[in-house]
C-alpha atoms as a PDB file:
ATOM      1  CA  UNK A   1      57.751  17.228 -21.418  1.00  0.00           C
ATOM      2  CA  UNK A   2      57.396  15.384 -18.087  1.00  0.00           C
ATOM      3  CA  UNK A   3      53.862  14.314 -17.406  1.00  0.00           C
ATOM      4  CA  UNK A   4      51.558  14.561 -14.269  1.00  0.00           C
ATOM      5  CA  UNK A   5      49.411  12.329 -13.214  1.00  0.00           C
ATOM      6  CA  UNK A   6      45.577  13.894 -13.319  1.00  0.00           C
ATOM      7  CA  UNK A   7      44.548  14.393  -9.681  1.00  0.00           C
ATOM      8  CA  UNK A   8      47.765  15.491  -8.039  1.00  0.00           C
ATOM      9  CA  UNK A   9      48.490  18.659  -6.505  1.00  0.00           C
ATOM     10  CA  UNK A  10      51.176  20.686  -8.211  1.00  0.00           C
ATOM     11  CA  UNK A  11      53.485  23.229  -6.348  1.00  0.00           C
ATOM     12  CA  UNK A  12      55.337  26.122  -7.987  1.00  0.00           C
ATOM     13  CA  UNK A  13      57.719  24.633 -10.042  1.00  0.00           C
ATOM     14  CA  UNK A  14      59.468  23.725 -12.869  1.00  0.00           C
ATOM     15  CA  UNK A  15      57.193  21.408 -15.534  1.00  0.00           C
ATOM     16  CA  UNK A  16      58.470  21.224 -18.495  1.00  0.00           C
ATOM     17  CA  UNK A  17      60.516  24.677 -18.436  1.00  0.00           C
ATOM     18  CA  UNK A  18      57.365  26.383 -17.469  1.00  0.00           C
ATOM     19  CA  UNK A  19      56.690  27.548 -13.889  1.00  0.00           C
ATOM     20  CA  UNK A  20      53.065  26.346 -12.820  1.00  0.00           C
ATOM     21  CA  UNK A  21      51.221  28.247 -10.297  1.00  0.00           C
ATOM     22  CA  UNK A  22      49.859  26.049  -6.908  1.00  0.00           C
ATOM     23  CA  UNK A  23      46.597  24.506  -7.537  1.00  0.00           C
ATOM     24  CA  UNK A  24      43.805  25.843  -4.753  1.00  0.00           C
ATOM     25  CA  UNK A  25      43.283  23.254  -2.255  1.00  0.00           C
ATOM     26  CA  UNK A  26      39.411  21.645  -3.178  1.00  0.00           C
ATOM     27  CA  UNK A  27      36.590  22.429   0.112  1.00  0.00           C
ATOM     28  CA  UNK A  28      36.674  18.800   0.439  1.00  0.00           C
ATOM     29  CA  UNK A  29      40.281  18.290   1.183  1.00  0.00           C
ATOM     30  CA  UNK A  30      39.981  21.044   3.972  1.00  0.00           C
ATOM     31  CA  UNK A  31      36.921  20.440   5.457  1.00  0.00           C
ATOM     32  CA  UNK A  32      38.674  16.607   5.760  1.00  0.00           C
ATOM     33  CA  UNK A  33      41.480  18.323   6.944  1.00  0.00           C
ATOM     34  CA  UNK A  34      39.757  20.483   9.525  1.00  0.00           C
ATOM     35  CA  UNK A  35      37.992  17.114  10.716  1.00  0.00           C
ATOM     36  CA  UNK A  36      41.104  15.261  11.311  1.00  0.00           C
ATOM     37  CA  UNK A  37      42.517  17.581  13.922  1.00  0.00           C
ATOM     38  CA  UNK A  38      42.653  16.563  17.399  1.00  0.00           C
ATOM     39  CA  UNK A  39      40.532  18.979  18.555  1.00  0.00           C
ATOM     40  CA  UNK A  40      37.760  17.543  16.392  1.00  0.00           C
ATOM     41  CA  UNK A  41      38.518  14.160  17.809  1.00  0.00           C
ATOM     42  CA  UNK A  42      37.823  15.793  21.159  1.00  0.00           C
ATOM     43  CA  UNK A  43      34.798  17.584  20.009  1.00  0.00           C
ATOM     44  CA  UNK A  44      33.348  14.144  18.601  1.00  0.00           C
ATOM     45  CA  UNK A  45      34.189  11.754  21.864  1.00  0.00           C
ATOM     46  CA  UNK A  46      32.924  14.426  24.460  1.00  0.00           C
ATOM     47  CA  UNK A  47      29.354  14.827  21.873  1.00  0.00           C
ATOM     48  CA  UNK A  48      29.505  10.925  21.365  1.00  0.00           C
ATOM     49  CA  UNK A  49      29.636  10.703  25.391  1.00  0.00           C
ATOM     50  CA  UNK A  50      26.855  13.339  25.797  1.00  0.00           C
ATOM     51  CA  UNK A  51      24.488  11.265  23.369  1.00  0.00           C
ATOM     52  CA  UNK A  52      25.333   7.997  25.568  1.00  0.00           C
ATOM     53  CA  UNK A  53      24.291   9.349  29.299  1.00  0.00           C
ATOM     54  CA  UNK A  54      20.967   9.510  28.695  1.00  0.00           C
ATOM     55  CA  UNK A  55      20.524   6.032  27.292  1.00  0.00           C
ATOM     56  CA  UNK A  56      22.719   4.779  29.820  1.00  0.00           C
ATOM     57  CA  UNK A  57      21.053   6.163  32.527  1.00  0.00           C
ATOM     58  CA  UNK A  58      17.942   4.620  30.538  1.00  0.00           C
ATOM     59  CA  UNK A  59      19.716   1.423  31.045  1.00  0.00           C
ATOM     60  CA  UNK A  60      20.817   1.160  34.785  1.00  0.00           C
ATOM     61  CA  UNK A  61      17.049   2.293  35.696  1.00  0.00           C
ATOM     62  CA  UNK A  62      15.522  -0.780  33.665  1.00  0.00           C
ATOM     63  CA  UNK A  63      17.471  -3.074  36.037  1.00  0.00           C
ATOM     64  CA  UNK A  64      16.716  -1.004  39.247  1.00  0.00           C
ATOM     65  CA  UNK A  65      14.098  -2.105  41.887  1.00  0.00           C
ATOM     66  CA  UNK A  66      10.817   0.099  41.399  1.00  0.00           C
ATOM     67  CA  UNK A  67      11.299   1.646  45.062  1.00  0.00           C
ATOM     68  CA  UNK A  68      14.436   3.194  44.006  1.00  0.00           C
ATOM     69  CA  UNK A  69      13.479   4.521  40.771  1.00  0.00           C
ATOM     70  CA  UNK A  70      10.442   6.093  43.010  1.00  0.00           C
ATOM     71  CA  UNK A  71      13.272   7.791  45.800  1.00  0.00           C
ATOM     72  CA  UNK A  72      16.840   8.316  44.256  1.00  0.00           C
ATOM     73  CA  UNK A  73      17.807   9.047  40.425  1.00  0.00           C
ATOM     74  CA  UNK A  74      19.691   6.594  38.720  1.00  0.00           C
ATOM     75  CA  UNK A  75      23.406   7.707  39.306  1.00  0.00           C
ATOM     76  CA  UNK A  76      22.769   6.446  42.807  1.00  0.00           C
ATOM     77  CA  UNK A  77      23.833   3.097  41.526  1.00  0.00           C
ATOM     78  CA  UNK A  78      27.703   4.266  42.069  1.00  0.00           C
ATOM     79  CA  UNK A  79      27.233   4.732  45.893  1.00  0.00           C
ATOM     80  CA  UNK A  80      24.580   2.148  46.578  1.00  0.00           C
ATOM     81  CA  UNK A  81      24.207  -0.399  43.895  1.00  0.00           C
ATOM     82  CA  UNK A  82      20.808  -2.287  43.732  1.00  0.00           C
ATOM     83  CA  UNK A  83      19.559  -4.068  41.172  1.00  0.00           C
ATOM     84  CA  UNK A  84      16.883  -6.584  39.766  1.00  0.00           C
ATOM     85  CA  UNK A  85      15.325  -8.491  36.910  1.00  0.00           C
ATOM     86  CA  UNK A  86      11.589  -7.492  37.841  1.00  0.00           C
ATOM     87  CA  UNK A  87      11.098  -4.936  35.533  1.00  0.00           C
ATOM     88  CA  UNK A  88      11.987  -6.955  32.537  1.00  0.00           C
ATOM     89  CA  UNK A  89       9.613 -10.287  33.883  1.00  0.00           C
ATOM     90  CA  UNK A  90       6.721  -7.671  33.973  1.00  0.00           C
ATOM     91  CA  UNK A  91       7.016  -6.406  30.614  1.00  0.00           C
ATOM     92  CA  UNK A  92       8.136  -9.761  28.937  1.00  0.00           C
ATOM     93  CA  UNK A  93       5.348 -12.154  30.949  1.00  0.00           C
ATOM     94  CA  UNK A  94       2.421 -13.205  28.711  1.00  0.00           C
ATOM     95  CA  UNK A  95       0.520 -13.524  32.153  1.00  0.00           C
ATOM     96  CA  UNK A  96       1.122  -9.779  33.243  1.00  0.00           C
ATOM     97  CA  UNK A  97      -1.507  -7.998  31.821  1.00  0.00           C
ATOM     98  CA  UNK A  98       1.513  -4.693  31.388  1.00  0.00           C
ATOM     99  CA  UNK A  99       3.478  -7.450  28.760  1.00  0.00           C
ATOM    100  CA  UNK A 100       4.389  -5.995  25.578  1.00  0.00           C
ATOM    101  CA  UNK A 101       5.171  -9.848  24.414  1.00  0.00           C
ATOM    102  CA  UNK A 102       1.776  -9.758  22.245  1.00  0.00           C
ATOM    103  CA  UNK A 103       2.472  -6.067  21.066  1.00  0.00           C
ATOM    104  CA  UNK A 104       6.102  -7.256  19.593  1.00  0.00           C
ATOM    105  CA  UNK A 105       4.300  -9.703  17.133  1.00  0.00           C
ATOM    106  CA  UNK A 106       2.062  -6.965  16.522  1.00  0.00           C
ATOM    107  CA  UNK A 107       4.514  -4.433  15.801  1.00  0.00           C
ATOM    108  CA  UNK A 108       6.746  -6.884  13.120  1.00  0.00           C
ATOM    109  CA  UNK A 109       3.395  -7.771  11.774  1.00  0.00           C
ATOM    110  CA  UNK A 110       2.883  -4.166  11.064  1.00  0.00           C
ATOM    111  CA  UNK A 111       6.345  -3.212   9.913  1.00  0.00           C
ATOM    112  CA  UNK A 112       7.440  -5.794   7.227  1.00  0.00           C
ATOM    113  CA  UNK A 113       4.428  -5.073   4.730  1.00  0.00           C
ATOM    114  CA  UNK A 114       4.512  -0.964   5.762  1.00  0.00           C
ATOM    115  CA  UNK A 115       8.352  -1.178   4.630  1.00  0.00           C
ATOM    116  CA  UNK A 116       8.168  -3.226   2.041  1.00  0.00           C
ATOM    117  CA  UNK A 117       5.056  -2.304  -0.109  1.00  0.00           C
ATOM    118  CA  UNK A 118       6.322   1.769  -0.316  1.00  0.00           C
ATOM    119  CA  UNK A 119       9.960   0.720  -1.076  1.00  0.00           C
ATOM    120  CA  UNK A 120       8.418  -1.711  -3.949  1.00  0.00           C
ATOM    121  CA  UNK A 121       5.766   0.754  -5.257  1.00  0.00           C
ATOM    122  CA  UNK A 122       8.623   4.070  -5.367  1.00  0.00           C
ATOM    123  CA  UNK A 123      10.979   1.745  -7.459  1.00  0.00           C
ATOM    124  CA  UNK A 124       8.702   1.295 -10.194  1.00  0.00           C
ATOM    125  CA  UNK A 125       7.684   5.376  -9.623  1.00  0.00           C
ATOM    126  CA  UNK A 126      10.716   5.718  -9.681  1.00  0.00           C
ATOM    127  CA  UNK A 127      12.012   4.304 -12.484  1.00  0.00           C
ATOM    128  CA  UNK A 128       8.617   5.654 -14.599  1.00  0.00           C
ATOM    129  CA  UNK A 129      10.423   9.373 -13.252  1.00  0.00           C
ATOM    130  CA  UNK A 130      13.744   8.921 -13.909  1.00  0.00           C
ATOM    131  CA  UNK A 131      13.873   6.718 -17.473  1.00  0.00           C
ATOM    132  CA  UNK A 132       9.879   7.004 -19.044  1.00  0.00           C
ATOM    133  CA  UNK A 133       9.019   9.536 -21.389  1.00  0.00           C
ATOM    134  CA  UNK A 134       5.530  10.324 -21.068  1.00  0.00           C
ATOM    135  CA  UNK A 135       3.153  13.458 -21.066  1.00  0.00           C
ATOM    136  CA  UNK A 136       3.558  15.161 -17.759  1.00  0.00           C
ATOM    137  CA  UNK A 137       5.963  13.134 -16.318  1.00  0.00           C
ATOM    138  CA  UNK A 138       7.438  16.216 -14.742  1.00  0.00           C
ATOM    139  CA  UNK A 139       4.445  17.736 -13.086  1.00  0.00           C
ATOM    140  CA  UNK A 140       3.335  14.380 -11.937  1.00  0.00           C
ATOM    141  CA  UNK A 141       6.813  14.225 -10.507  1.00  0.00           C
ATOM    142  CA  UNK A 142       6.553  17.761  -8.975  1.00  0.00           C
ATOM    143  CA  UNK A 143       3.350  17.211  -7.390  1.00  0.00           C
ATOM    144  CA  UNK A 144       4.386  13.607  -5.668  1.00  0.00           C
ATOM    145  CA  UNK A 145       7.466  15.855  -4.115  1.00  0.00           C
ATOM    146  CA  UNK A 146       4.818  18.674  -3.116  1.00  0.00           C
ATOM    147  CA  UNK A 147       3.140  15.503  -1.098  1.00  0.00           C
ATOM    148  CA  UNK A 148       6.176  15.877   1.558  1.00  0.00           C
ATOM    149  CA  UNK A 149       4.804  19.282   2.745  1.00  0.00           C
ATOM    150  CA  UNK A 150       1.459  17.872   3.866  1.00  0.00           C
ATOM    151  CA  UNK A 151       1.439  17.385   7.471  1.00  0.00           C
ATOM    152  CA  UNK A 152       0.509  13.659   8.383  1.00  0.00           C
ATOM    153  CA  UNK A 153      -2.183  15.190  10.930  1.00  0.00           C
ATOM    154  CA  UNK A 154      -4.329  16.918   8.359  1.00  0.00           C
ATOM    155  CA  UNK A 155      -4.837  13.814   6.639  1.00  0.00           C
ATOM    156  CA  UNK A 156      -6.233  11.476   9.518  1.00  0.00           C
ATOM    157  CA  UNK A 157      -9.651  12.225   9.934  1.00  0.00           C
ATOM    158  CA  UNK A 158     -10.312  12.228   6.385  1.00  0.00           C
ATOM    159  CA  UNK A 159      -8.487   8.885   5.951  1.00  0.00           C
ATOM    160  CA  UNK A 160     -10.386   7.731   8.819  1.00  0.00           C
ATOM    161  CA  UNK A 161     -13.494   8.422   7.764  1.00  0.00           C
ATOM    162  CA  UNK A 162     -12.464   6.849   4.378  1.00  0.00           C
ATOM    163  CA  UNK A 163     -11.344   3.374   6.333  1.00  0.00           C
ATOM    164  CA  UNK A 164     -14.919   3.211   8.030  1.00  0.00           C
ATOM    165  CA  UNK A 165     -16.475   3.549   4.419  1.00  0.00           C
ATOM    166  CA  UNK A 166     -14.555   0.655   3.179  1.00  0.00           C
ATOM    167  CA  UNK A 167     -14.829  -1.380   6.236  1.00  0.00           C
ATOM    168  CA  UNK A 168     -11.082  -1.717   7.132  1.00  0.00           C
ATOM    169  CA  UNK A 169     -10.898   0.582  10.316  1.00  0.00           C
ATOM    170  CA  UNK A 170      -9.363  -1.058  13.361  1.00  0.00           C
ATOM    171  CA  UNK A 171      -7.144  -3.256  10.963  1.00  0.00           C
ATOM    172  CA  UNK A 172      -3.781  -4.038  10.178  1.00  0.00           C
ATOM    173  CA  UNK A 173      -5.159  -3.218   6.381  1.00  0.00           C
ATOM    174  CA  UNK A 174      -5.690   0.284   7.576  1.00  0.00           C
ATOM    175  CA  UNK A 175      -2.035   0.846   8.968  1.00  0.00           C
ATOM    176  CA  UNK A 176      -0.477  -0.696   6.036  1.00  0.00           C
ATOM    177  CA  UNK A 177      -2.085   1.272   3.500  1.00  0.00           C
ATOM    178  CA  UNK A 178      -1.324   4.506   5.797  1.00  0.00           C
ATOM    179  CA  UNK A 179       2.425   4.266   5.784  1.00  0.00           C
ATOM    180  CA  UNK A 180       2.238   3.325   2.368  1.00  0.00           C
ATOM    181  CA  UNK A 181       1.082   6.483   1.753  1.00  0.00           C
ATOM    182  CA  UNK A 182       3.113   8.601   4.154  1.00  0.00           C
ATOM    183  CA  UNK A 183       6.385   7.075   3.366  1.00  0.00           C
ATOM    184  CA  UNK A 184       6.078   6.675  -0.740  1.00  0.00           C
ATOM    185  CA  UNK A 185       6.471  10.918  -1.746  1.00  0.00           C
ATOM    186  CA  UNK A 186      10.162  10.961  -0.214  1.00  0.00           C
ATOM    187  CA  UNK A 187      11.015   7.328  -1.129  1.00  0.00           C
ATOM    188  CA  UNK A 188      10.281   7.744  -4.818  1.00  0.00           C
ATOM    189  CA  UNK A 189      11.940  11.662  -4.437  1.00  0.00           C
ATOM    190  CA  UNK A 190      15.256   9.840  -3.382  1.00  0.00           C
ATOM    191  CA  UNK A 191      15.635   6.766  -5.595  1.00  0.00           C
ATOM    192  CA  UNK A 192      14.828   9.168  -8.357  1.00  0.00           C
ATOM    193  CA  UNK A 193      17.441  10.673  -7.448  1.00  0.00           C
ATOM    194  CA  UNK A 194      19.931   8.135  -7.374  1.00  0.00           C
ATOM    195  CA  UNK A 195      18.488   6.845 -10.363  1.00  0.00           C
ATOM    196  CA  UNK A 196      19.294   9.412 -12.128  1.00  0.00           C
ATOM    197  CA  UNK A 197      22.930   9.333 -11.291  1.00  0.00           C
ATOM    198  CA  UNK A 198      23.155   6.052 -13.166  1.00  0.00           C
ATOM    199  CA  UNK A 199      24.409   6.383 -16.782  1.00  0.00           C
ATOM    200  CA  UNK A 200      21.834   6.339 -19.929  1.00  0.00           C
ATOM    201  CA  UNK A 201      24.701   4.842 -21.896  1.00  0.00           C
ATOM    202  CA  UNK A 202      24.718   2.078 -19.432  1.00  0.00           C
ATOM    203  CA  UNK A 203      20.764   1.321 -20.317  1.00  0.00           C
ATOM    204  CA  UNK A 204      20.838   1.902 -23.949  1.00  0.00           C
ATOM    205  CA  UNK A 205      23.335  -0.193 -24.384  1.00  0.00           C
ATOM    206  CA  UNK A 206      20.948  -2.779 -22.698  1.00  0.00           C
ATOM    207  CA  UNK A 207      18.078  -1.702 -24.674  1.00  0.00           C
ATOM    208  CA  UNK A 208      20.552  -2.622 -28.109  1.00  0.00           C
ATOM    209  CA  UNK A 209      21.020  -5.735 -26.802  1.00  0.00           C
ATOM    210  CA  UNK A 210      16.947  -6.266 -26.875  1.00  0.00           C
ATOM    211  CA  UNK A 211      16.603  -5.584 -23.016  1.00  0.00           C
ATOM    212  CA  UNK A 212      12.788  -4.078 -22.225  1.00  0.00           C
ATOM    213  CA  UNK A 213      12.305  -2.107 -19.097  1.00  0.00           C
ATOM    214  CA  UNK A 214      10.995  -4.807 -17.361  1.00  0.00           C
ATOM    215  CA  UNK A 215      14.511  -6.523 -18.184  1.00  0.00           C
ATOM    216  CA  UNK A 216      16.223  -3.423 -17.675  1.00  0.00           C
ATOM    217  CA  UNK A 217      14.818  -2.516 -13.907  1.00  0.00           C
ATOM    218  CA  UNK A 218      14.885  -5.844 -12.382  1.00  0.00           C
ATOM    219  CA  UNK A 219      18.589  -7.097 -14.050  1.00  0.00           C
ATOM    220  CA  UNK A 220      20.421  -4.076 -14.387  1.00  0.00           C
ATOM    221  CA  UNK A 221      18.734  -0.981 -11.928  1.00  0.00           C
ATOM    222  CA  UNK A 222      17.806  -3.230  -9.387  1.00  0.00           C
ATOM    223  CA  UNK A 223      20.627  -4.849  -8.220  1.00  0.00           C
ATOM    224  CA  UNK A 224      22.744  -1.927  -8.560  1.00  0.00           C
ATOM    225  CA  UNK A 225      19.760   0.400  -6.261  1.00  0.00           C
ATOM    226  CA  UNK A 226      20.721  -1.731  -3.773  1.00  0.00           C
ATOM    227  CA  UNK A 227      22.478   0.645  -0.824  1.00  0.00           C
ATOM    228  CA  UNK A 228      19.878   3.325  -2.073  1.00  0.00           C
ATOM    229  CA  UNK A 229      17.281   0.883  -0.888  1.00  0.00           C
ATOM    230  CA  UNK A 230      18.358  -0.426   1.995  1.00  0.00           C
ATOM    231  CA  UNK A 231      18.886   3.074   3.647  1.00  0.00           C
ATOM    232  CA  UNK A 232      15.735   4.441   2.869  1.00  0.00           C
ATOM    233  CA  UNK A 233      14.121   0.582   4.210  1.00  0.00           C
ATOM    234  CA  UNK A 234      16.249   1.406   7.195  1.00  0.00           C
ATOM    235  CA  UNK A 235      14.612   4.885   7.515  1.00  0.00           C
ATOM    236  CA  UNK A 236      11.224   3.427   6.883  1.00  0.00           C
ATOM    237  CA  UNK A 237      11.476   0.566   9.170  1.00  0.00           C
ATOM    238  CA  UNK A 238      12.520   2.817  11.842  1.00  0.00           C
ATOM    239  CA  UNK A 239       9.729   5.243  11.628  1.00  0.00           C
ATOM    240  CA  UNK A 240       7.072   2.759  11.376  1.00  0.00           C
ATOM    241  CA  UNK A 241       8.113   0.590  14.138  1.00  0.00           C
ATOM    242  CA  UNK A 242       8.324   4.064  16.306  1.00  0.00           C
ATOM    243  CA  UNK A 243       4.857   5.389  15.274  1.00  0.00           C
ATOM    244  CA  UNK A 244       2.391   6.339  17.758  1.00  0.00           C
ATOM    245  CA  UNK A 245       0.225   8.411  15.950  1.00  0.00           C
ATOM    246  CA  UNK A 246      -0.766   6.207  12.933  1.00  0.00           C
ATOM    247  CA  UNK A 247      -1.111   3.017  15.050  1.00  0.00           C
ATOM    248  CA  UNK A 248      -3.182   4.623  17.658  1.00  0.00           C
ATOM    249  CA  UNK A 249      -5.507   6.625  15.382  1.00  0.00           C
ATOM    250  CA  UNK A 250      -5.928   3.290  12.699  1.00  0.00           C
ATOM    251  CA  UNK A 251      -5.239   0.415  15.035  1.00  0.00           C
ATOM    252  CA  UNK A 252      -6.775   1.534  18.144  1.00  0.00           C
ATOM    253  CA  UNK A 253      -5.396   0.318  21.489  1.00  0.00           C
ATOM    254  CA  UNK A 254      -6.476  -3.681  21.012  1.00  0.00           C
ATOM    255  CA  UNK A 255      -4.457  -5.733  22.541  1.00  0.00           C
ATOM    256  CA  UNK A 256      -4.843  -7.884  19.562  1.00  0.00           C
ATOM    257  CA  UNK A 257      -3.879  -4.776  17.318  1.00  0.00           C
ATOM    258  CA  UNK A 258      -1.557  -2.631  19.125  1.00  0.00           C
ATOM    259  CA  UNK A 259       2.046  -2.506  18.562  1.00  0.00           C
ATOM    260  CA  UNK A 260       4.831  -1.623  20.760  1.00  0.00           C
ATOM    261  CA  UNK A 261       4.844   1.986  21.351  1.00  0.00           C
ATOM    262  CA  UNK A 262       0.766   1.907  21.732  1.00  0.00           C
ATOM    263  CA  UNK A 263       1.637  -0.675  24.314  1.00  0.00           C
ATOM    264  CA  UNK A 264       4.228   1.033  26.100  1.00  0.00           C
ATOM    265  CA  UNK A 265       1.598   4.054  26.190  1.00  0.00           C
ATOM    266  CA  UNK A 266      -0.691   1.861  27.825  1.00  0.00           C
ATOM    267  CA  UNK A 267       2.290   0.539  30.280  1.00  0.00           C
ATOM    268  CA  UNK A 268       1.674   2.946  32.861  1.00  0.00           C
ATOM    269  CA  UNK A 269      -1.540   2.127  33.881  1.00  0.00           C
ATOM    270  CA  UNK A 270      -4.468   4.698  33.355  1.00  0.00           C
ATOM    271  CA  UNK A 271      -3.433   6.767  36.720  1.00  0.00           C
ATOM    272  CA  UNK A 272       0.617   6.453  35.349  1.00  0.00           C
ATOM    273  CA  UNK A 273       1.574   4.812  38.725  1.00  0.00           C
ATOM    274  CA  UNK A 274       3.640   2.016  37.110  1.00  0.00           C
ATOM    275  CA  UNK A 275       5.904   4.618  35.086  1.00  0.00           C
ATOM    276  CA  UNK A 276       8.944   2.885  36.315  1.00  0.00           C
ATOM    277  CA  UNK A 277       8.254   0.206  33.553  1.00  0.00           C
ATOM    278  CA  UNK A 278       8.719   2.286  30.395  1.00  0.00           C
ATOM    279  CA  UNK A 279      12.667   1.862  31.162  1.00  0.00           C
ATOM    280  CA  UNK A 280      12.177  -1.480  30.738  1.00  0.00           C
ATOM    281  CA  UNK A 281      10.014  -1.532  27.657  1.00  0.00           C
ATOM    282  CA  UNK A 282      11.559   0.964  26.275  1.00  0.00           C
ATOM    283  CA  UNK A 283      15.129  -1.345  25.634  1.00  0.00           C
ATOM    284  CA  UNK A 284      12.939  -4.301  24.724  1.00  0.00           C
ATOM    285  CA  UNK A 285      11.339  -1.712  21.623  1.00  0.00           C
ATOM    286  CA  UNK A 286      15.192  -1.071  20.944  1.00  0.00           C
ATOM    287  CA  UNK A 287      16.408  -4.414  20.490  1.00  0.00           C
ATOM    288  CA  UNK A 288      14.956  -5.415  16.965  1.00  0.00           C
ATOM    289  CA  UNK A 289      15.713  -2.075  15.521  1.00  0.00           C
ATOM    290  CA  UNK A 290      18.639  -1.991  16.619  1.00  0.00           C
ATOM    291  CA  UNK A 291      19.173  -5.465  15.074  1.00  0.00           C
ATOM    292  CA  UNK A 292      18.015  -4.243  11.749  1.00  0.00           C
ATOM    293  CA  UNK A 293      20.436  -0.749  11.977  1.00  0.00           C
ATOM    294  CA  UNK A 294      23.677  -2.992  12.691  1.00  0.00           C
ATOM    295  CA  UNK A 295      22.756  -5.873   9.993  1.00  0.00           C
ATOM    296  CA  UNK A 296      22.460  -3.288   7.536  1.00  0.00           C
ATOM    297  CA  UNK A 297      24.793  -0.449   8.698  1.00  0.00           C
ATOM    298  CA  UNK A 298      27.081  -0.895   5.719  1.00  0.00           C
ATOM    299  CA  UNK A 299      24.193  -0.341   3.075  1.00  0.00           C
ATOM    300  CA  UNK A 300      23.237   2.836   5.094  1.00  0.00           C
ATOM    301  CA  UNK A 301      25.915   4.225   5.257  1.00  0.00           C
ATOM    302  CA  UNK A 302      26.434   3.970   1.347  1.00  0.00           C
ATOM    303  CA  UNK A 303      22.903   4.682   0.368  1.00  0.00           C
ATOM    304  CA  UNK A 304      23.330   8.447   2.147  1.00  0.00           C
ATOM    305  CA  UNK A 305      26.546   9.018   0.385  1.00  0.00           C
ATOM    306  CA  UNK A 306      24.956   7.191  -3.253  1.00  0.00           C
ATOM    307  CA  UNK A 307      24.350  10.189  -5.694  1.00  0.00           C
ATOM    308  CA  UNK A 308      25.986  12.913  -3.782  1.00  0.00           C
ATOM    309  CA  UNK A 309      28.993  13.259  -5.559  1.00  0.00           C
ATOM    310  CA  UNK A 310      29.565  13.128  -9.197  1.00  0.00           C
ATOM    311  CA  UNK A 311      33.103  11.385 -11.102  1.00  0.00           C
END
């Protein structure tokens, strides 16, 4: 009897004297299918294209003069090209009292340890979750997830007024601990998750060997969790470095405090008449995310897809 390979699709035919009915096509293989065709290539550019205007028109306004921004949209450019560096000395001048230079020290200042400590503390979680046996693990668990459904809003005032108790209002210390918070119920959700995707035979075999979970997470889970964790720090680092509503209600509007979108709030002037510099400072907010998201695009990419499929 002839033998075939496990995996490949079968037609009606003779195998082995016996006719075999056509194996169903899997969802995946259409759907891929489906994808491929050129009119989904068309669908994607044309969508692709209609994401891109708007940041390109974004663009050609940063370098325009501030009295054409104030007359003529930015497509003017094709007709009656004009353009300048102004904008960008106004924004990036530590002498201009509109520079965001102090608020991008600010902002990194504020994003490493936000990113970091909640990617640190829902490992461990994590970990406890997925491979700890202990009384009410899975409520505990439960209730962290049930964390996601609390709006962020609710929870200012009350963590405000807790900051001014403790003396660490209008601080980085305040911020820090804030996104903490905020970011740690989907963080440990997800790399539990993942987690427990990996196989037990895998970590009892380490634990024969003598391996403790100390050994266990930081040797074997750890490097391994790697795409897992560098997508959600992607995610993370994103959302604190585009806060406004933390920063402003923790931080305050200090110029010694204030990160970049606080300062770009502040760009305007109080009567808005210097609008046409958010262009400006908005691509100088983009560049060191944008950085980050094309360093790490690879992990991303395979930290979205880690856990979603099983064989």
């Amino acid at each position: 009897m002839s033998a075939v390979p496990v995996g490949a699709s079968v037609d009606v035919a003779d195998v082995g004297g016996t006719s075999v009915p056509p194996r169903p096509t899997s969802v995946a293989a259409a759907a891929r299918r489906r994808l491929s065709r050129p009119w989904a290539s068309l669908f994607a550019v044309v969508l692709a294209v209609l994401w891109t205007i708007p940041t390109l028109g974004l663009l050609v306004t940063s370098f325009r003069p501030a009295a054409d921004i104030n007359t003529s949209g930015w497509w003017t450019v094709l007709t009656n090209p004009s353009f300048t560096l102004e904008n960008y000395e106004t924004v990036l001048s530590p002498d201009n009292s509109q520079s965001l230079a102090p608020s991008i020290l600010n902002s990194i200042v504020i994003t490493i340890p936000a990113v970091v400590l909640p990617m640190f503390l829902a490992t461990l979680a994590a970990y406890a979750f997925a491979w700890m046996d202990f009384r009410g693990r899975d409520v505990l668990f439960v209730a962290v997830f049930a964390l996601q459904v609390v709006p962020i809003q609710v929870t200012l005032i009350p963590l405000l007024s807790l900051y001014v108790d403790l003396h660490v209002a209008g601080t980085f210390w305040a911020v820090w601990l804030s996104h903490t918070m905020f970011g740690l119920p989907l963080a440990v959700f997800l790399l539990h998750n993942f987690m427990r995707e990996i196989p037990r035979e895998l970590l009892e075999a380490a634990r024969v060997d003598g391996a403790g979970h100390v050994t266990i997470f930081f040797r074997l889970l750890l490097p391994m969790l790697k795409p897992a964790i560098a997508a959600l720090g992607i995610y993370q680092f994103l959302w604190v470095w585009n806060d406004l509503l933390v920063a402003l209600t923790f931080a305050g509007s200090s110029r010694d405090l204030a990160p970049m979108t606080v300062a770009l709030l502040n760009i305007t002037g109080t009567r808005g008449a210097r609008w046409f510099l958010l262009s400006a400072g908005a691509f100088v907010s983009i560049i060191i995310p944008a950085i980050v998201f094309l360093s790490l695009q690879r992990y991303f990419v395979r930290g979205l897809l880690a856990g979603s499929v099983k064989g």
